[in-house]
C-alpha atoms as a PDB file:
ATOM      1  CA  UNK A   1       0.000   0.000   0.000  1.00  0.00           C
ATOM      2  CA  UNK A   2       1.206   3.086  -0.646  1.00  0.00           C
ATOM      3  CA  UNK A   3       0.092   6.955   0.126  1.00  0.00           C
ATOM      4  CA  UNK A   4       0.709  10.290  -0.482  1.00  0.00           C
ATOM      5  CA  UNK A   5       2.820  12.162   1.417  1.00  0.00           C
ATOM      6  CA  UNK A   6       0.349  15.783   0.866  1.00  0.00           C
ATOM      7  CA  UNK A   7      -3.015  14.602   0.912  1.00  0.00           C
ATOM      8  CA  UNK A   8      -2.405  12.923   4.213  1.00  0.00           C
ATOM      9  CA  UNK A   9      -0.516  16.030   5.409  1.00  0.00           C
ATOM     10  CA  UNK A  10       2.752  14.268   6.379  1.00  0.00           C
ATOM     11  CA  UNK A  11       5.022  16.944   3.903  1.00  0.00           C
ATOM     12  CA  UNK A  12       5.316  20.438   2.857  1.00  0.00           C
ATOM     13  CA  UNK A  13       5.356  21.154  -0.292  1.00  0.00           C
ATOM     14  CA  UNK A  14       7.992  24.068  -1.661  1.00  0.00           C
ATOM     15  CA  UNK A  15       7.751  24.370  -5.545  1.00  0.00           C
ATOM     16  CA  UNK A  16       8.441  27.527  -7.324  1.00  0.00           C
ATOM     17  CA  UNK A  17       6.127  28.588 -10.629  1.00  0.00           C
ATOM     18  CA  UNK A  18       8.647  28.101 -13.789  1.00  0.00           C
ATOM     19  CA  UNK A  19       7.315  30.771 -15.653  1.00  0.00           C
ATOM     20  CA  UNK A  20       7.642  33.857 -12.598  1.00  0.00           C
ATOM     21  CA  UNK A  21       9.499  31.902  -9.807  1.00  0.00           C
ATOM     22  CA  UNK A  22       6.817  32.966  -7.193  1.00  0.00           C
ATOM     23  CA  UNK A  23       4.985  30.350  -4.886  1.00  0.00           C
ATOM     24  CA  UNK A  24       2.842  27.702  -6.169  1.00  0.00           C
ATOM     25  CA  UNK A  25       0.127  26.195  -3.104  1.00  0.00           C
ATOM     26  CA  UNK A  26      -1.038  22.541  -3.636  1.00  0.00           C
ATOM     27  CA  UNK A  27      -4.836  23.041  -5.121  1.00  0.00           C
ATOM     28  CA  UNK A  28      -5.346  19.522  -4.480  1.00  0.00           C
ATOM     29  CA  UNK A  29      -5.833  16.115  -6.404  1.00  0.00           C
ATOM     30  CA  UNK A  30      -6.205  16.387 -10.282  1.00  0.00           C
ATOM     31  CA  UNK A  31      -9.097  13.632  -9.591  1.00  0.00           C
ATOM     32  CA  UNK A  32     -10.795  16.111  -6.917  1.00  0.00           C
ATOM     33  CA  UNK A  33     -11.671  18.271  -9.929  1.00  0.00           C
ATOM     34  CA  UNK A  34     -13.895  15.806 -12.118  1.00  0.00           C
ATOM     35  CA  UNK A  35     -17.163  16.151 -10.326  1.00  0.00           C
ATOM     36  CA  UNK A  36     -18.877  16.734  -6.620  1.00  0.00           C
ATOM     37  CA  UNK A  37     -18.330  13.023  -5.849  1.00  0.00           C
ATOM     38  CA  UNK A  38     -14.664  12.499  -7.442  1.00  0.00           C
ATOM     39  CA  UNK A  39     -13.019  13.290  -3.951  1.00  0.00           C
ATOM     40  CA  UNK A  40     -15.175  10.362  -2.320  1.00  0.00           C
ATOM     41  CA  UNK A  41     -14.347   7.485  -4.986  1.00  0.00           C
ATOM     42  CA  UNK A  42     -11.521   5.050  -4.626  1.00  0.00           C
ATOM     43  CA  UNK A  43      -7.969   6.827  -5.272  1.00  0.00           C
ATOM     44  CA  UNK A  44      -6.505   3.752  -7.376  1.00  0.00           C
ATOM     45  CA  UNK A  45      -9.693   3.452  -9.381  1.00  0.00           C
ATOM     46  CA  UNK A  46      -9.445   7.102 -10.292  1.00  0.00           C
ATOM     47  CA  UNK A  47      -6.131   7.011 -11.147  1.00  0.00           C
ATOM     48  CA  UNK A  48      -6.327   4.583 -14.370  1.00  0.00           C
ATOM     49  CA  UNK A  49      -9.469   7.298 -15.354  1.00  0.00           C
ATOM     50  CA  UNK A  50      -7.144  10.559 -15.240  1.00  0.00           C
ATOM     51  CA  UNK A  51      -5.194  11.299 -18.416  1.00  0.00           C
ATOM     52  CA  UNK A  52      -1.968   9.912 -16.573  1.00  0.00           C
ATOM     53  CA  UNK A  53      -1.427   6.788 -18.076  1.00  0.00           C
ATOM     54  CA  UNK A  54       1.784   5.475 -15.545  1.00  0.00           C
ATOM     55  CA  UNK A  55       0.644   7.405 -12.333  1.00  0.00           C
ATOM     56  CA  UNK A  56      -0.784   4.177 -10.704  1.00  0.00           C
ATOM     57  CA  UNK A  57       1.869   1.727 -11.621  1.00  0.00           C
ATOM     58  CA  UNK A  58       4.202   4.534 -10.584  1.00  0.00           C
ATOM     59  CA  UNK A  59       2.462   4.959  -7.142  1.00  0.00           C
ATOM     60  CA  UNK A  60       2.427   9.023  -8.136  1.00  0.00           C
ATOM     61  CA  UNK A  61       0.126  11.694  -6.918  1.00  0.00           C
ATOM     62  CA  UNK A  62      -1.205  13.887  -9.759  1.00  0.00           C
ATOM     63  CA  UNK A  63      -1.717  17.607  -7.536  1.00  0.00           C
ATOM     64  CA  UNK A  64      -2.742  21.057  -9.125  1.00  0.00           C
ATOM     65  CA  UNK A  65      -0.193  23.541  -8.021  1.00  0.00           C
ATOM     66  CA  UNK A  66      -1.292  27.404  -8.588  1.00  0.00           C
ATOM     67  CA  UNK A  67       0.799  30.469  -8.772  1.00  0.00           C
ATOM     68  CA  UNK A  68      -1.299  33.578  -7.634  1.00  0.00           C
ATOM     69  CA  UNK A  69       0.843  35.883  -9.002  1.00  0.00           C
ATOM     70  CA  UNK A  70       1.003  35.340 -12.777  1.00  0.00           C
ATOM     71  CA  UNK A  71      -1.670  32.486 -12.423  1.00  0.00           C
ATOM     72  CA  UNK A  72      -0.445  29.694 -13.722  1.00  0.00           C
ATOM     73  CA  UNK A  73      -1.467  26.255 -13.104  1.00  0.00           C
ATOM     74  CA  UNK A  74       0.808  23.047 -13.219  1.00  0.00           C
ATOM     75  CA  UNK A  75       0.036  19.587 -12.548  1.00  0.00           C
ATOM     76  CA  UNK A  76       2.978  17.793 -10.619  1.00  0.00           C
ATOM     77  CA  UNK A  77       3.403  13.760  -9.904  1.00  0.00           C
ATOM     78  CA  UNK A  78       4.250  13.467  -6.210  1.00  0.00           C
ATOM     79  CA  UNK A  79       5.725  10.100  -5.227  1.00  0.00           C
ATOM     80  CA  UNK A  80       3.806   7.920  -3.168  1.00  0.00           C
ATOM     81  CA  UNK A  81       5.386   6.897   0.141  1.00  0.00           C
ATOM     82  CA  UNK A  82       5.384   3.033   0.344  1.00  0.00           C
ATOM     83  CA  UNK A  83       3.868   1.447   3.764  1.00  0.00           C
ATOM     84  CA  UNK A  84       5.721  -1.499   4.441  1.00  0.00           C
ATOM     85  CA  UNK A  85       3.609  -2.305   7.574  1.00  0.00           C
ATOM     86  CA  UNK A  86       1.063  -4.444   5.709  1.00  0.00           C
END
């Protein structure tokens, strides 16, 4: 089992916008943004319906990062931390 290290709040993420170098925040989950119910399906079963064709064999995150001040919007694979307690 594996899990992401932002959506379950154990990191901080620090990326900088390419195009101005400001901030980007995490927006959230690419999947969070289908529909009202996305956020409450099952993550894996998303992931093999959201455009990123390797992000569930790769055990990666697909987030929405968003720079406020020239507005631009990047999608970034975070890496999954592996549980080996199972």
């Amino acid at each position: 089992m594996s899990m992401c290290p932002i959506c379950n709040q154990l990191s901080v993420t620090q990326y900088r916008c390419p195009s101005c170098l400001g901030k980007m925040e995490d927006s959230g989950r690419v999947m969070d943004y289908y529909d009202d119910y996305s956020a409450y399906l099952e993550i894996d079963g998303m992931k093999l319906e959201d455009g990123y064709p390797e992000d569930e064999k790769e055990k990666q995150c697909p987030h929405v990062f968003y720079c406020s001040q020239c507005t631009t919007e990047n999608v970034l694979l975070i890496h999954e931390w592996r549980n080996e307690c199972n």
